[in-house]
Protein backbone atom coordinates (compact mmCIF):
# COMPACT_ATOMS: atom_id res chain seq x y z
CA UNK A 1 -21.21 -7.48 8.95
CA UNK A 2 -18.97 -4.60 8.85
CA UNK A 3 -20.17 -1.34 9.16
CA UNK A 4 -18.82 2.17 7.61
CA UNK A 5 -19.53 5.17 10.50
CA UNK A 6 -18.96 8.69 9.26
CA UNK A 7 -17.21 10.90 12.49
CA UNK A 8 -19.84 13.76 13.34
CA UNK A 9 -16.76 15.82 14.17
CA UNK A 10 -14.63 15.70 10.84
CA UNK A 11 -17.06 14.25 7.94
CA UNK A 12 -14.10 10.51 8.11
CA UNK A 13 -15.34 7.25 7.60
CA UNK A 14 -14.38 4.83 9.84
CA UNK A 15 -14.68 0.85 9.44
CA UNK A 16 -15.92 -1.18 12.45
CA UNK A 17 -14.78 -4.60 11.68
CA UNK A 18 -15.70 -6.98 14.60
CA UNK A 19 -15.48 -10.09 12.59
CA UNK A 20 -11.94 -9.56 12.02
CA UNK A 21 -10.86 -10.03 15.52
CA UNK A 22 -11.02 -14.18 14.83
CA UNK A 23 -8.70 -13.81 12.41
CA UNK A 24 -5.40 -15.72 12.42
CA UNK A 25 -2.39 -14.47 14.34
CA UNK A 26 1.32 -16.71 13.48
CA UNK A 27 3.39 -14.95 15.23
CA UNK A 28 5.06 -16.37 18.45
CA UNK A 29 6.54 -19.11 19.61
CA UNK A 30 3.14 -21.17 19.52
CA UNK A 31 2.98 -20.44 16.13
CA UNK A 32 2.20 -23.86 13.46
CA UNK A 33 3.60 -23.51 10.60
CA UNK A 34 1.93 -26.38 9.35
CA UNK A 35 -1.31 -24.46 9.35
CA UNK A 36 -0.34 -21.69 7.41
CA UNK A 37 -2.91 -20.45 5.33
CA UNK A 38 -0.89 -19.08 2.71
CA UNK A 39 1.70 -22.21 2.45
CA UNK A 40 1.26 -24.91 -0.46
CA UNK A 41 -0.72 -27.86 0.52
CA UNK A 42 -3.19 -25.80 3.02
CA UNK A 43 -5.03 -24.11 -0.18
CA UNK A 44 -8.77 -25.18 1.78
CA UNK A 45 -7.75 -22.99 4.59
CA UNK A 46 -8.65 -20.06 1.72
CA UNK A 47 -12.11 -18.93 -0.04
CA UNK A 48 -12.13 -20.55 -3.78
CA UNK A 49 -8.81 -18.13 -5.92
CA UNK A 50 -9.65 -15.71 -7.88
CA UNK A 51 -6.74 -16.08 -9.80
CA UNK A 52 -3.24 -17.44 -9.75
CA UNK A 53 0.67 -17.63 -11.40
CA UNK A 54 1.93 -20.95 -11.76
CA UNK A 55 4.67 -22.70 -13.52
CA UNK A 56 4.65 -26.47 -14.36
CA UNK A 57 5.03 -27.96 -11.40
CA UNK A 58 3.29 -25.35 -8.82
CA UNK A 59 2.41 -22.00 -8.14
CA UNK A 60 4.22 -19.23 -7.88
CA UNK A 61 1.14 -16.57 -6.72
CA UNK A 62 -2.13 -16.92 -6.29
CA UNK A 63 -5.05 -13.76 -5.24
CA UNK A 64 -7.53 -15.45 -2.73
CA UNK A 65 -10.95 -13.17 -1.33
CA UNK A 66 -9.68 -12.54 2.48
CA UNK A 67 -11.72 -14.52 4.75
CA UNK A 68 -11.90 -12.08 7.90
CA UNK A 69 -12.33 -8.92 5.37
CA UNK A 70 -12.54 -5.30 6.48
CA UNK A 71 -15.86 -4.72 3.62
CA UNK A 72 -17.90 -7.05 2.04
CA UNK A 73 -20.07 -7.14 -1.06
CA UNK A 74 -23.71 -6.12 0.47
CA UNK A 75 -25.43 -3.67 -0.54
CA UNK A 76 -25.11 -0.24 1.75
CA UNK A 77 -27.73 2.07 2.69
CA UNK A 78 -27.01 4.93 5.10
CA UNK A 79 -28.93 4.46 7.88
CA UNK A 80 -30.09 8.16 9.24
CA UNK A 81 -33.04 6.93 11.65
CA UNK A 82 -30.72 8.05 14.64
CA UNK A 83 -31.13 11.72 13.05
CA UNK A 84 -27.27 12.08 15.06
CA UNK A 85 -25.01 9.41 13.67
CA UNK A 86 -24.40 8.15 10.26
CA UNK A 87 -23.37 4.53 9.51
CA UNK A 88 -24.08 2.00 6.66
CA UNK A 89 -22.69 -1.64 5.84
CA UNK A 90 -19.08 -1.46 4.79
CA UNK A 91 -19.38 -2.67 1.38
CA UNK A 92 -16.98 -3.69 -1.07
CA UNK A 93 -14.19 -6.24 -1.69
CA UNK A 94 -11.23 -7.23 0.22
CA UNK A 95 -8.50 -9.45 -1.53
CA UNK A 96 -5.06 -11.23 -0.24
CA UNK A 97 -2.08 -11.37 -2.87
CA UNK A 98 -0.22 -14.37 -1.56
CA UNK A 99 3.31 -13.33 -3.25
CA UNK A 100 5.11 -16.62 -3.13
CA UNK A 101 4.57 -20.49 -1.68
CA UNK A 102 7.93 -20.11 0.19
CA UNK A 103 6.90 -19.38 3.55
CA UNK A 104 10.12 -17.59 4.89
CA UNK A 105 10.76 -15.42 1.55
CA UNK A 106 10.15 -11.83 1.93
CA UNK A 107 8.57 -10.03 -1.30
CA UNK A 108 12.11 -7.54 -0.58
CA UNK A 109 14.49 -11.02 -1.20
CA UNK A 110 12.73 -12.37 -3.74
CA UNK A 111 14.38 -11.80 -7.22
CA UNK A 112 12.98 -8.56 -9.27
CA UNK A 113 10.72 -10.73 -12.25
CA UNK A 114 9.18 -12.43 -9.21
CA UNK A 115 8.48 -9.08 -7.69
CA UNK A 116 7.43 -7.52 -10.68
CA UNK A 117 4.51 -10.57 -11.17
CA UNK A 118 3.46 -9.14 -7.88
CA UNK A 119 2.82 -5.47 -9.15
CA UNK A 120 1.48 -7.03 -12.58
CA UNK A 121 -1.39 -8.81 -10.65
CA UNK A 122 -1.61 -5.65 -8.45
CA UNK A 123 -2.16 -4.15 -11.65
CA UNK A 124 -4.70 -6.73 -12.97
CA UNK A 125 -6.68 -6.64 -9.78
CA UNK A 126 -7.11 -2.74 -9.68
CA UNK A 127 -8.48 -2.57 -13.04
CA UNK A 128 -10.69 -5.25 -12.59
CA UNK A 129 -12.08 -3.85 -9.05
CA UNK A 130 -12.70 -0.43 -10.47
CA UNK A 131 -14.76 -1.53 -13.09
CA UNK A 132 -17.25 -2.04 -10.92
CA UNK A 133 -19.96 0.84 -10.84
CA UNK A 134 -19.99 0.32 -6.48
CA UNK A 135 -16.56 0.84 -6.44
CA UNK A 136 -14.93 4.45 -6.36
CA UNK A 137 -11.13 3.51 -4.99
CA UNK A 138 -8.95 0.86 -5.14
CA UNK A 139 -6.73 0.53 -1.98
CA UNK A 140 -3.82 -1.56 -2.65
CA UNK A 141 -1.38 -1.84 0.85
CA UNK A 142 1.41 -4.61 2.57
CA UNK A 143 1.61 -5.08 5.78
CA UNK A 144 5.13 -6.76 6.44
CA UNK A 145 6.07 -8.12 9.82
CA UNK A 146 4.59 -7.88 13.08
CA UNK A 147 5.04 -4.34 13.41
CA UNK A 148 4.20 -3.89 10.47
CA UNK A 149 0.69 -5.08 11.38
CA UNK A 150 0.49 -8.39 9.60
CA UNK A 151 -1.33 -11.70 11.57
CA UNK A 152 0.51 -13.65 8.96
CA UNK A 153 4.89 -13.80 8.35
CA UNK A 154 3.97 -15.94 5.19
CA UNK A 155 4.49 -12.61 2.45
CA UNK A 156 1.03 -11.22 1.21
CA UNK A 157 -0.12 -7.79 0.53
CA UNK A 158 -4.04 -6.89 0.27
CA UNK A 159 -6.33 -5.01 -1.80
CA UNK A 160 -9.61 -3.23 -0.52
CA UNK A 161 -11.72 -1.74 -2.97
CA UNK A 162 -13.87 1.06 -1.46
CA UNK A 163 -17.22 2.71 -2.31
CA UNK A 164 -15.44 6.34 -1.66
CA UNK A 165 -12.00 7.87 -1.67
CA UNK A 166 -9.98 7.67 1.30
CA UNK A 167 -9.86 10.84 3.16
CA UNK A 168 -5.68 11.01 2.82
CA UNK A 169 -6.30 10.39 -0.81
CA UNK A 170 -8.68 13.18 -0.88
CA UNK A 171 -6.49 15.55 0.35
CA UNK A 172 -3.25 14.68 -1.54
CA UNK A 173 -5.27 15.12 -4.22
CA UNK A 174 -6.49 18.36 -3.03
CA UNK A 175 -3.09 19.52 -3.00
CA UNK A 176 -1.97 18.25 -6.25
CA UNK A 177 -5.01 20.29 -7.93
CA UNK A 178 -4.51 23.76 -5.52
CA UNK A 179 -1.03 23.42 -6.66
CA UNK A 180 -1.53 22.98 -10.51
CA UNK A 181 -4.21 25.93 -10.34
CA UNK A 182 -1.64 27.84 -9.33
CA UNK A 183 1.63 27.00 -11.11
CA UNK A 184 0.20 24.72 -14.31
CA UNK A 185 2.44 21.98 -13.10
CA UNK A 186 2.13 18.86 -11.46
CA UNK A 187 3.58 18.88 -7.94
CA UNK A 188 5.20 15.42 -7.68
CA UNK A 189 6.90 16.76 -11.27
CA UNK A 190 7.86 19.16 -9.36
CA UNK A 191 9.23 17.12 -6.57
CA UNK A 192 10.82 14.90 -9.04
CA UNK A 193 12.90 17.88 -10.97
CA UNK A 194 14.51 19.61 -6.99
CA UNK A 195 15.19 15.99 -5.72
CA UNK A 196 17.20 15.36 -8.88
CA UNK A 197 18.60 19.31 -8.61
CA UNK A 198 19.50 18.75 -5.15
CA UNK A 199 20.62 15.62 -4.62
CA UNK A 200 20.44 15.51 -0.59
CA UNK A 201 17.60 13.59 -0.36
CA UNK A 202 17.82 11.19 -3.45
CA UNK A 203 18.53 7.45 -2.66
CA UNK A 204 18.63 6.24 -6.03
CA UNK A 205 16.95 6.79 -9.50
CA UNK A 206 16.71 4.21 -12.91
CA UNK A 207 15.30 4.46 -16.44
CA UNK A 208 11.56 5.05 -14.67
CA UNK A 209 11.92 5.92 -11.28
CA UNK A 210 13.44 8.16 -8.69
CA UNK A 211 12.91 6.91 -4.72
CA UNK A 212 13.98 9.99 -2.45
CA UNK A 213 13.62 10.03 1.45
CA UNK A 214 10.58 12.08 1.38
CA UNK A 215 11.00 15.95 2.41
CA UNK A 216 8.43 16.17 5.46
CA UNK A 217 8.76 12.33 6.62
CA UNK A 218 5.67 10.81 8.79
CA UNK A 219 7.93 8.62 10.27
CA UNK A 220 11.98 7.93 10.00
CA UNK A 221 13.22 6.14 6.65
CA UNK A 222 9.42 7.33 4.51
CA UNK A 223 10.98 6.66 1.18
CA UNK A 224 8.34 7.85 -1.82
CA UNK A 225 9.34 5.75 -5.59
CA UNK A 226 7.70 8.14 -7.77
CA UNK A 227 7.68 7.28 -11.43
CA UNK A 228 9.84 9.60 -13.74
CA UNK A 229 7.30 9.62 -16.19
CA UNK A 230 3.63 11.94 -15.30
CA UNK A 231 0.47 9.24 -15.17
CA UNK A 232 -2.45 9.97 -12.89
CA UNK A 233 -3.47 6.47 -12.49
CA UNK A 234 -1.61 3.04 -11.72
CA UNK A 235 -3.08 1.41 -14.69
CA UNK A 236 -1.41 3.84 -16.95
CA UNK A 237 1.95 1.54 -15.94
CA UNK A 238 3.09 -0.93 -18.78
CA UNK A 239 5.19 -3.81 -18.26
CA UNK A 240 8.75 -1.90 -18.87
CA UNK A 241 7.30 0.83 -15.52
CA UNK A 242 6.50 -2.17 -13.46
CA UNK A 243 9.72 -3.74 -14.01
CA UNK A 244 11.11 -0.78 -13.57
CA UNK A 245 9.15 -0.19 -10.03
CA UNK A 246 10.33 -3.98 -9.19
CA UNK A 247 14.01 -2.49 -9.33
CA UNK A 248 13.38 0.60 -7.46
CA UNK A 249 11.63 -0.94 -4.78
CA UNK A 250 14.65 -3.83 -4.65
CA UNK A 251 17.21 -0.93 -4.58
CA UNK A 252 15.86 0.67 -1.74
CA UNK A 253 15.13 -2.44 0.19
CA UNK A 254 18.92 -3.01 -0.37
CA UNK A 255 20.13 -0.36 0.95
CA UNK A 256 18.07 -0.05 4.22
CA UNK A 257 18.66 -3.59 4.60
CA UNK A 258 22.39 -2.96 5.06
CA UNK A 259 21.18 0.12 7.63
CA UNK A 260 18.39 -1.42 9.63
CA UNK A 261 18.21 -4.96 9.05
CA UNK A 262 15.44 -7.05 8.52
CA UNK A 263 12.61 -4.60 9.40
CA UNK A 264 9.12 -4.37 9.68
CA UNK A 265 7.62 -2.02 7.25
CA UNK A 266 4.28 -0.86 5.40
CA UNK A 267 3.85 0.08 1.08
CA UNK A 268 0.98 2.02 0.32
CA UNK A 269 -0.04 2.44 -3.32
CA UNK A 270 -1.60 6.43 -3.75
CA UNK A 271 -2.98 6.53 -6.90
CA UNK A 272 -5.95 8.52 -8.56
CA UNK A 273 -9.06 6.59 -8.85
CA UNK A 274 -9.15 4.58 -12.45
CA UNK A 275 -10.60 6.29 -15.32
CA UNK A 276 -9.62 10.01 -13.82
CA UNK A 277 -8.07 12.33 -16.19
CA UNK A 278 -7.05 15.48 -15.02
CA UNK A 279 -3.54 15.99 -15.19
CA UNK A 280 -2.46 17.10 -11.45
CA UNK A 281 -2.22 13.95 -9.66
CA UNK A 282 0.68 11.72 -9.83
CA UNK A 283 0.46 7.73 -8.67
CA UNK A 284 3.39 6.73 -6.90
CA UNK A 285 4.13 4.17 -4.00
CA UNK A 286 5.14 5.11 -0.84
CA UNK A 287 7.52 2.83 1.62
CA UNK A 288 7.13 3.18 5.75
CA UNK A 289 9.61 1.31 7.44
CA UNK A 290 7.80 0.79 11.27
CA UNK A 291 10.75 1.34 13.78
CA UNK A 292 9.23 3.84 15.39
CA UNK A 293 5.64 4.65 16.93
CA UNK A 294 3.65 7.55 17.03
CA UNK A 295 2.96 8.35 20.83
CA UNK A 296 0.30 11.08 22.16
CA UNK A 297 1.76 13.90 20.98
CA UNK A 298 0.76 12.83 17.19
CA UNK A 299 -2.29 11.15 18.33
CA UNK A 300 -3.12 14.78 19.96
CA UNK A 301 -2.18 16.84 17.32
CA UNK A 302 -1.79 14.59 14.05
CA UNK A 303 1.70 16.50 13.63
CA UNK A 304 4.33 13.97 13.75
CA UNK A 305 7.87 14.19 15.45
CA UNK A 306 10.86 12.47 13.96
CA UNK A 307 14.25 12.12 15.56
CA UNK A 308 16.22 11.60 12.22
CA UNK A 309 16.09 14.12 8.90
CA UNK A 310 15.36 12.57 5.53
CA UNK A 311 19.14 14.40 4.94
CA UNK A 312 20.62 12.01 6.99
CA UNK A 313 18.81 8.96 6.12
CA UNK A 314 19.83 9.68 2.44
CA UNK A 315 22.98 10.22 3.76
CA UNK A 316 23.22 6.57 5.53
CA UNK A 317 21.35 5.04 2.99
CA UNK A 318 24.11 5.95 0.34
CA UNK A 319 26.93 5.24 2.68
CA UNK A 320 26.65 1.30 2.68
């Protein structure tokens, strides 16, 4: 069983997972692709789906309960008999979006209404998940390539739903409200209007979205798709915004796929947790390609060093 610990030093959670160390791991040359987990034909290598996409003579996507999962549904007590520490079972749910049956196709090279079923289900899922009164976030992520921190090349992304709000998401959100207080405006509406103004940093904008290499990058190529339009929450999306996201996020793979090459890379969905309704937050998705590593200095100091502007990256982006 998993367990939540909260650091005595900075209030954090953190999630000891031992289980997880048996999961799979295909990459390598002694990799089987036969055994895939996530390839048609090996469907009892998964828990029972929770859901899929088919057409008429297979399917297309299927959601499938992760079988080495970082939480689990137990119920969690905090356990204070140390009178020191503070841990608890890490409950909750942890889901695998199997994006396609082709096992070499990338979610960036497949074609945008395929793409687009993939943030429809995300979608479905994360209302769903929140719904439930043990649940206060829904964590939707992809992990692409081995860099990237995926065990498995066949194309997945996952979904954790979380009895508390992730500490990053705490304090964007923190920011977002400090802001508003002070300038009755949302911040990412904000971001949205001096991108646009500017101009240095934008790498490309449609009907919904605008994608800019973000101002004060974690790491080289951090590309934010922020939607045009002000919603606090994912759900608030209808079909025409995902769509629209599927283009974005096709656009910019595009054009770093001309610059870097196939790439290993992470998406992270921030979003404000379903149901919320104040108007200073502002859900967006945000892209990390993974070629390069934080060393000790950022480990040290959690201030990260990056040896390329977002200026230029726009700049090389928009040149191929």
């Amino acid at each position: 069983m998993s367990q939540f610990r909260r650091d005595i030093v900075t209030g954090d959670w953190v999630i000891i997972a031992q289980e997880r160390s048996g999961r799979p791991y295909h990459y390598g040359d002694k990799a089987d692709k036969n055994k895939c987990p996530f390839c048609p034909g090996n469907e009892y290598f998964t828990p029972n789906e929770i859901m899929r996409i088919s057409n008429e003579s297979e399917w297309e996507l299927r959601v499938v309960p992760n079988k080495f999962p970082v939480v689990c549904i137990e119920d969690g007590t905090i356990d204070d008999h140390t009178l020191f520490y503070s841990m608890c079972q890490a409950t909750g749910t942890h889901e695998i979006v199997i994006e396609t049956p082709s096992h070499h196709q990338a979610l960036h090279h497949l074609p945008k209404d395929k793409i687009f079923n993939v943030f429809s289900v995300f979608k479905q899922r994360f209302v769903e998940l929140s719904k439930r009164e043990d649940i206060k976030y829904v964590q939707i992520f992809k992990n692409n390539g081995k860099n990237g921190g995926a065990s498995i090349p066949h194309a997945h992304s996952q979904i954790v739903a979380l009895p508390f709000i992730p500490p990053r998401i705490e304090r964007e959100m923190e920011g977002a409200r400090q802001y508003f207080e002070r300038e009755n405006r949302c911040i990412f509406c904000a971001i949205i209007e001096k991108e646009l103004e500017c101009q240095e940093r934008l790498l490309c904008k449609n009907d919904a979205f605008v994608a800019v290499s973000y101002f004060a990058p974690r790491f080289p190529y951090e590309t934010w798709i922020i939607p045009l339009k002000h919603q606090q929450v994912f759900s608030l999306a209808d079909d025409d915004i995902l769509y629209a996201l599927a283009d974005a996020f096709k656009n910019v793979m595009d054009m770093m796929l001309k610059t870097l090459g196939e790439f290993p890379y992470n998406i992270v969905l921030h979003t404000a947790p379903y149901g919320f309704s104040d108007k200073y937050y502002h859900w967006h998705i945000e892209l990390i390609p993974r070629v390069a590593y934080h060393a000790g200095f950022e480990l040290a100091t959690g201030s990260c060093v990056n040896d390329i502007s977002p200026e230029e990256v726009a700049q090389k982006l928009k040149k191929k």
